[in-house]
Protein backbone atom coordinates (compact mmCIF):
# COMPACT_ATOMS: atom_id res chain seq x y z
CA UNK A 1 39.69 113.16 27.44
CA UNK A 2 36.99 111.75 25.06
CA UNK A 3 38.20 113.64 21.87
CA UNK A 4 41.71 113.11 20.15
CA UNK A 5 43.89 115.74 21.88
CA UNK A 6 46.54 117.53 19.70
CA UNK A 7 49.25 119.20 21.25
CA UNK A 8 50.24 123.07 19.78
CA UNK A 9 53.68 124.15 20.64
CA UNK A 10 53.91 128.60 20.41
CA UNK A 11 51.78 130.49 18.27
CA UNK A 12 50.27 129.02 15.04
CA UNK A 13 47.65 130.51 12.23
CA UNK A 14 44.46 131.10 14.26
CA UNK A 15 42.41 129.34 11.28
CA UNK A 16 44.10 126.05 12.32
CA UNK A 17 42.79 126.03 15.67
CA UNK A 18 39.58 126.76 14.34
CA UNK A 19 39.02 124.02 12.19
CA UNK A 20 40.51 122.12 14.63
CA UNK A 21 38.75 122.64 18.19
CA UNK A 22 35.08 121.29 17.20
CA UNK A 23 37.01 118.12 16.72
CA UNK A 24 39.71 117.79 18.86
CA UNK A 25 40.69 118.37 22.09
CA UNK A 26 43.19 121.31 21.59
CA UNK A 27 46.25 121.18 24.44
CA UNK A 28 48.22 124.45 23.92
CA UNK A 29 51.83 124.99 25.54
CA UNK A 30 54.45 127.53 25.24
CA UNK A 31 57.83 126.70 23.60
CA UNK A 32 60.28 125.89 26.10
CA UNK A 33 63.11 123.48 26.28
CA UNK A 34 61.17 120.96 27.56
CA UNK A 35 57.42 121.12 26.99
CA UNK A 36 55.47 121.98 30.22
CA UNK A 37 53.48 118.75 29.86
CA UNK A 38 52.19 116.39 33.16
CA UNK A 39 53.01 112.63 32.18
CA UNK A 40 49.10 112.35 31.93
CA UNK A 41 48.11 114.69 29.44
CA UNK A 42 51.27 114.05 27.79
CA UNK A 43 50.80 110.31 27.07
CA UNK A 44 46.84 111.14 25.61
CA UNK A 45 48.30 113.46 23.20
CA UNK A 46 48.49 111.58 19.83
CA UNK A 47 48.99 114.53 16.63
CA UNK A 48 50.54 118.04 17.17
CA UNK A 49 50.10 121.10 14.94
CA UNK A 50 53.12 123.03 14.63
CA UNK A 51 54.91 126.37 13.43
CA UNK A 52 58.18 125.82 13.53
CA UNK A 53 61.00 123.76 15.13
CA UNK A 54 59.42 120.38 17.02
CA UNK A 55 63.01 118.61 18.26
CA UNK A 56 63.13 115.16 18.73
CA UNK A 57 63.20 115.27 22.82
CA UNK A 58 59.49 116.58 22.67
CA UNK A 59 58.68 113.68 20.33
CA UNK A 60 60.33 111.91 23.36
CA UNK A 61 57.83 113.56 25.77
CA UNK A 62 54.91 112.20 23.86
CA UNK A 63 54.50 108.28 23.90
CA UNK A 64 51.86 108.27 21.62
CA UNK A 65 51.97 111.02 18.97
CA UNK A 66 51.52 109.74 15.75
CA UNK A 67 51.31 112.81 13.75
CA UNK A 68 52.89 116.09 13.24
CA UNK A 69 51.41 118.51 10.75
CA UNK A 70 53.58 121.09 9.89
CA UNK A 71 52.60 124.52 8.99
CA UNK A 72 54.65 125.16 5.68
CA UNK A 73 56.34 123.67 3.17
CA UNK A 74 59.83 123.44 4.37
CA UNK A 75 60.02 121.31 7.40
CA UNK A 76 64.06 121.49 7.98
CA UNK A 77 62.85 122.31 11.83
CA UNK A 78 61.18 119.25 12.69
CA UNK A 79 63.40 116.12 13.65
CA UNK A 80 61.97 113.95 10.70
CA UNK A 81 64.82 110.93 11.52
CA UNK A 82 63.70 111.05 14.94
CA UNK A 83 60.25 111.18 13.67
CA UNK A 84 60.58 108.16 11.36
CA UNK A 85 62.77 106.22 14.40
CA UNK A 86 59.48 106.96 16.10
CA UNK A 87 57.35 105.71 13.87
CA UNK A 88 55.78 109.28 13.43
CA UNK A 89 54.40 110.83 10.29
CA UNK A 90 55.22 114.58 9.45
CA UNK A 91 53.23 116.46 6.96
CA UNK A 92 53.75 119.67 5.24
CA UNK A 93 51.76 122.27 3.29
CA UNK A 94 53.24 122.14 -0.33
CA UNK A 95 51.88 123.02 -3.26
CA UNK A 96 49.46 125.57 -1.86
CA UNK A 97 52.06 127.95 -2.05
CA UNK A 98 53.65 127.74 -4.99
CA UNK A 99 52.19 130.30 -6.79
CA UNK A 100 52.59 132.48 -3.59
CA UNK A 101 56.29 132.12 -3.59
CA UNK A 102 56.63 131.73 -7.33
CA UNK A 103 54.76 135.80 -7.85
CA UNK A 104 57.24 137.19 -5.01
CA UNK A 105 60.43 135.60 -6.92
CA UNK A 106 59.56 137.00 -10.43
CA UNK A 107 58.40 140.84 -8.49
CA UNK A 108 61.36 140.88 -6.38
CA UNK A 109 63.43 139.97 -9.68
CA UNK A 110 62.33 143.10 -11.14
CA UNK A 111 62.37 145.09 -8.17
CA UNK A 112 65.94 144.50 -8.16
CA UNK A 113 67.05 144.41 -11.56
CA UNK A 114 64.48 147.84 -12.30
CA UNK A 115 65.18 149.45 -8.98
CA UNK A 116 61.77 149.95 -8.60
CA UNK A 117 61.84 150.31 -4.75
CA UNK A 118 64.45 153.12 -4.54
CA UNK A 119 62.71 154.55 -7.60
CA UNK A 120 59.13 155.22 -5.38
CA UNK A 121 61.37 156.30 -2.78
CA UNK A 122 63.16 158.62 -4.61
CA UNK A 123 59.65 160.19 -5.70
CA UNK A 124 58.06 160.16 -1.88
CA UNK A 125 61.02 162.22 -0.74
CA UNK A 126 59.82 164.92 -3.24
CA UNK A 127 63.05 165.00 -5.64
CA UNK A 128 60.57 164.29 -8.95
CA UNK A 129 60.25 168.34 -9.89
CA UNK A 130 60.44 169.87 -13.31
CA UNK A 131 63.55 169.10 -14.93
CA UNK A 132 64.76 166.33 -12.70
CA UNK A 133 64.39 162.33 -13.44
CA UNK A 134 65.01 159.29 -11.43
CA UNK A 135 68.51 157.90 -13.18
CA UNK A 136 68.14 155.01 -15.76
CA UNK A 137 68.20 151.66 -13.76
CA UNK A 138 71.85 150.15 -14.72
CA UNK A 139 70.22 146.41 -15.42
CA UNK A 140 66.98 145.41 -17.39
CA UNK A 141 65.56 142.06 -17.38
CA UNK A 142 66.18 141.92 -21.28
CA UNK A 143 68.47 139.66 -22.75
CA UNK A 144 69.32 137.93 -19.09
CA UNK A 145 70.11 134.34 -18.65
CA UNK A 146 68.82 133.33 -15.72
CA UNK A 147 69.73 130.14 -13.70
CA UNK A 148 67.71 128.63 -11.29
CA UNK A 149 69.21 126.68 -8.28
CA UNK A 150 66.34 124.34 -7.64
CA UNK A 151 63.71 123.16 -9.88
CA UNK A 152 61.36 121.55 -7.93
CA UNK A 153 57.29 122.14 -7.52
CA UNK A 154 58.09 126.04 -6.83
CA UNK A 155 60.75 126.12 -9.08
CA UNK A 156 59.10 125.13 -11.88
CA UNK A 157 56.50 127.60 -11.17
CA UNK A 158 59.48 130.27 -11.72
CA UNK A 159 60.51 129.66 -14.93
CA UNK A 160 56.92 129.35 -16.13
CA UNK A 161 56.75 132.60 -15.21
CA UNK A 162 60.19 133.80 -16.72
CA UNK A 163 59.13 132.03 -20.24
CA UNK A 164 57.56 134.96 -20.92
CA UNK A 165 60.06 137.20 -20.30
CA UNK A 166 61.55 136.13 -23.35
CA UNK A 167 65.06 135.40 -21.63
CA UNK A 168 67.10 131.89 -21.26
CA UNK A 169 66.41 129.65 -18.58
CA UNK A 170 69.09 127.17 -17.21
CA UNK A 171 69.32 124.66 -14.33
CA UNK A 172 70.95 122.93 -11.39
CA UNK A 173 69.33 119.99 -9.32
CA UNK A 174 71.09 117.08 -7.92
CA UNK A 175 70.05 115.35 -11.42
CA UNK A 176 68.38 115.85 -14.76
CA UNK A 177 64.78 116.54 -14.97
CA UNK A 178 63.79 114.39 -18.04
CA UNK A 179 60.41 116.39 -18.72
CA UNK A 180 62.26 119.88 -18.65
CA UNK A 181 64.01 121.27 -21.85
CA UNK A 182 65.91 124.07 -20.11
CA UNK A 183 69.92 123.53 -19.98
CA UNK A 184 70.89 121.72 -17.39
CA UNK A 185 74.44 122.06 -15.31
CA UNK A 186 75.87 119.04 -13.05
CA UNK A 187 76.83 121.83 -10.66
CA UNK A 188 76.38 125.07 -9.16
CA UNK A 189 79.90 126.94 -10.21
CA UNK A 190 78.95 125.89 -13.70
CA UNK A 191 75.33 127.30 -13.59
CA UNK A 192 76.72 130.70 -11.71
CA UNK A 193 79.36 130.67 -14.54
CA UNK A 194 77.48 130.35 -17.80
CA UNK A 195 74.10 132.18 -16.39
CA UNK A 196 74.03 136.41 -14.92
CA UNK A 197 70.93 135.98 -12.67
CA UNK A 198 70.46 133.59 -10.19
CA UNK A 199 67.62 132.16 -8.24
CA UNK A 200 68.15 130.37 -5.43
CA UNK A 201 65.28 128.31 -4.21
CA UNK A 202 66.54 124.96 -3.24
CA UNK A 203 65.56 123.94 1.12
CA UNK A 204 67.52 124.17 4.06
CA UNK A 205 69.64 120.79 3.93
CA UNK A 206 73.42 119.68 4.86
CA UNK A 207 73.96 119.32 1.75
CA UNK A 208 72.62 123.50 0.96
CA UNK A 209 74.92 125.02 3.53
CA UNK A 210 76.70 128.31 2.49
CA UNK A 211 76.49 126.66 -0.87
CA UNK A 212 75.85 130.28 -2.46
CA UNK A 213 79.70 131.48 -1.35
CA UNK A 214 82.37 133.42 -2.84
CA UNK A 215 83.25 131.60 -6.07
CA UNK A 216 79.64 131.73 -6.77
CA UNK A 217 79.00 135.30 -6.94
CA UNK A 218 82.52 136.45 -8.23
CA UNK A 219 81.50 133.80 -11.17
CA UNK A 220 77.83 135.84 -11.62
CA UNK A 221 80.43 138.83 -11.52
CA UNK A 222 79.84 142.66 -11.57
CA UNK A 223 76.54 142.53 -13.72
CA UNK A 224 75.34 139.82 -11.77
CA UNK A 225 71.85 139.43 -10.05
CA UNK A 226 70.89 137.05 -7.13
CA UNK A 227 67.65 136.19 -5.96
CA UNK A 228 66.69 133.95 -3.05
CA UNK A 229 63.35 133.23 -1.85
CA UNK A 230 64.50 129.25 -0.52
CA UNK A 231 66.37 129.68 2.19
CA UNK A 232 69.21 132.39 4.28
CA UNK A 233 71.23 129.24 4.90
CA UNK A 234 72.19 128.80 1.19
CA UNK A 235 74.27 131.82 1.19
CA UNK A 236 77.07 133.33 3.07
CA UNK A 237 76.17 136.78 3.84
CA UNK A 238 79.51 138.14 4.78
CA UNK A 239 80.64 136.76 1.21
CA UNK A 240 77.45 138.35 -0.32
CA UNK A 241 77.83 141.86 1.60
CA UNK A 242 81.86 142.04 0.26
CA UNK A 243 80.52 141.69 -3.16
CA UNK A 244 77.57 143.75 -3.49
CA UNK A 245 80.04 146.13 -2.02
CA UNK A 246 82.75 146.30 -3.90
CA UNK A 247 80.83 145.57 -7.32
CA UNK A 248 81.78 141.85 -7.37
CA UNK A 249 78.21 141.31 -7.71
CA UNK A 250 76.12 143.98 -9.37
CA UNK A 251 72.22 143.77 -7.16
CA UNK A 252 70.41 141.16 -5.13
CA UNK A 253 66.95 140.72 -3.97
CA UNK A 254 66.60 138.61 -0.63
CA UNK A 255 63.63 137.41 0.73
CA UNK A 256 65.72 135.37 3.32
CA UNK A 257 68.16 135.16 5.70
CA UNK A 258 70.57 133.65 7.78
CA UNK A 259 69.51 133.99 10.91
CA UNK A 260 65.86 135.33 10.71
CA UNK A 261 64.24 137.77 11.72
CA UNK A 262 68.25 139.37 12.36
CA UNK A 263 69.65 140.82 8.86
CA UNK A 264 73.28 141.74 8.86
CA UNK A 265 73.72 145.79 9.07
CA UNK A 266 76.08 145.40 6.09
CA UNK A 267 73.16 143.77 3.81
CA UNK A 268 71.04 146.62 5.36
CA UNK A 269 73.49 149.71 3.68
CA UNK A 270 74.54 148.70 0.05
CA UNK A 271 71.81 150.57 -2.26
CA UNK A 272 72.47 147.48 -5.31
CA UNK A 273 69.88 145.28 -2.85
CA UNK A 274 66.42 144.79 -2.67
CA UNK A 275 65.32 143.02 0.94
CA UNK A 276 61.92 141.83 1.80
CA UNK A 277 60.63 140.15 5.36
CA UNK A 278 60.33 136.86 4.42
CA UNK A 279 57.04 137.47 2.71
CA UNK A 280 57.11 134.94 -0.08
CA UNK A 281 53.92 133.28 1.00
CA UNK A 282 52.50 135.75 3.43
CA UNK A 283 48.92 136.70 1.93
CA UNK A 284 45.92 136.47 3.45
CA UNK A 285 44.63 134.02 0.57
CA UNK A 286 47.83 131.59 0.90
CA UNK A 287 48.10 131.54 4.81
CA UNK A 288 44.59 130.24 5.20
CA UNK A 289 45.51 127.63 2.56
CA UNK A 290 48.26 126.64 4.31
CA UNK A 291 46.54 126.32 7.94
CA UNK A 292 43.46 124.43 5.95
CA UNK A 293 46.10 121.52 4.84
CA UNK A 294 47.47 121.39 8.23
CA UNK A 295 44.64 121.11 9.91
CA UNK A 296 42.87 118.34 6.75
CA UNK A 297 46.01 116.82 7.53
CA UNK A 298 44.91 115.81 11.12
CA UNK A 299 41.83 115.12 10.36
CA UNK A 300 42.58 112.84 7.36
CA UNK A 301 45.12 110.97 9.19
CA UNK A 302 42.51 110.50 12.49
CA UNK A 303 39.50 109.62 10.40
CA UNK A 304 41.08 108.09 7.21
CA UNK A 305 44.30 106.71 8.60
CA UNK A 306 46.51 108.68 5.61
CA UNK A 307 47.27 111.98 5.83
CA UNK A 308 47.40 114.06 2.82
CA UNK A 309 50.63 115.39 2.63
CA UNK A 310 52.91 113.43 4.48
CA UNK A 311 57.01 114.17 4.08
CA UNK A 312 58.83 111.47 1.97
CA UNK A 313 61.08 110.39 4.96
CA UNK A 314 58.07 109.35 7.23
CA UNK A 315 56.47 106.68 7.21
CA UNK A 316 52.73 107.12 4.66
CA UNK A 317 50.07 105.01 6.57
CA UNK A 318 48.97 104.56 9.99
């Protein structure tokens, strides 16, 4: 092989491999347990663009990748430790989604504090005749305190969006953004507890695990509103169903779930929630974004020897 070959695990944006193929050879497998890979083509193999999970046994299959770009900005599937054992940078496509995200979090606030889905519904189905009126939406966005669980690049984006909105804005991070002057709380029961809308948009870590639980939403309580467009694995969905159920928790708008693309038939039947695809990011506009970093990344890192947008537990030059 006379070109760089890079390796692409599965499926991935098609405008990747099109920015990619006049440059490098392009070496496509499926995703299997153990990448169907001869010990030839395997060892000339030096970056890999991937969608998805890339476990640290495939790193082990390739002696000499140096690169993994990752398409999108959370990267919890790719073995990063292994990675930086390995010597191995991973990159990631932030930034050029923010907005993206930060848009679907403020519409799929209102869709679920205005009822605005069930509303267009209740209108297709023909019930809007003379003398009848969808019923007043029990919430408004008006007066709300909303706390944000995560404040970093997207979730700043959110509450520059809220500002607006004219309501309170409130905090919890692992520590204090200096440059912020929105209330901060040292932890999560304190932020559920003084705020009644929540947005959760912190990434898939140990340390995020089920983290949205119980306590949490009985302390948003019955007029309560949570959002998530981070991750499923931040809350526990049987908790979350019992409360939106029983009017622990008055209405929540998911964009995420536990164990994607599968949502839990008892998230599916309460009418108090609003439940999107995962579709935070998924315009036409953003996507190609996102597949133009990954591939810039590759090509940066093979003819610059930095890649643009490498992870902070990686190593940052070749």
């Amino acid at each position: 092989m006379s070109r760089v070959a890079i390796l692409v695990p599965g499926k991935i944006h098609e405008r990747v491999l099109e920015r990619l193929k006049d440059r490098f050879e392009i070496i496509a497998v499926a995703r299997e347990e153990k990448l169907a890979l001869d010990s030839e083509t395997a060892g000339h193999i030096r970056g890999v663009a991937v969608s998805g999970s890339f476990p640290g046994a495939w790193m082990e299959q390739l002696p000499h990748v140096e690169v993994i770009a990752n398409f999108g900005v959370g990267y919890d599937g790719v073995d990063v430790k292994h990675a930086a054992e390995k010597g191995i940078v991973v990159t990631n496509t932030p930034d050029v989604l923010n907005d993206e995200v930060a848009d679907t979090a403020i519409g799929l606030l209102l869709n679920t504090v205005r009822e605005l889905p069930r509303a267009e519904a209740w209108l297709r189905a023909g019930n809007w005749k003379p003398g009848t009126a969808y019923p007043l939406s029990r919430f408004s966005l008006k007066g709300r305190h909303v706390g944000l669980y995560g404040l970093g690049r997207i979730g700043l984006e959110i509450a520059k969006r809220l500002e607006p909105f004219k309501v309170k804005i409130s905090y919890h991070t692992r520590s204090r953004h200096a440059d912020v002057s929105y209330d901060y709380h040292p932890t999560l029961k304190g932020l559920a507890e003084a705020v009644d809308t929540l947005i959760a948009i912190v990434p898939k870590t140990p340390q995020t695990h089920k983290t949205i639980d119980a306590d949490i939403l009985a302390a948003l309580g019955p007029d309560g509103i949570l959002v998530n467009v981070g991750r499923g694995w931040t809350v526990d969905e049987e908790a979350l169903s019992a409360a939106l159920a029983s009017g622990a928790l008055g209405a929540a708008g998911l964009d995420v779930f536990y164990e994607e693309p599968t949502v839990p038939a008892d998230l599916l039947e309460p009418t108090n929630a609003v439940l999107l695809p995962h579709v935070a990011s998924a315009s036409v506009p953003t996507r190609n974004a996102m597949a133009d970093l990954v591939a810039d990344n590759l090509i940066a890192w093979f003819e610059k020897g930095a890649a643009l947008t490498p992870v902070p537990e990686t190593p940052q030059k070749a």
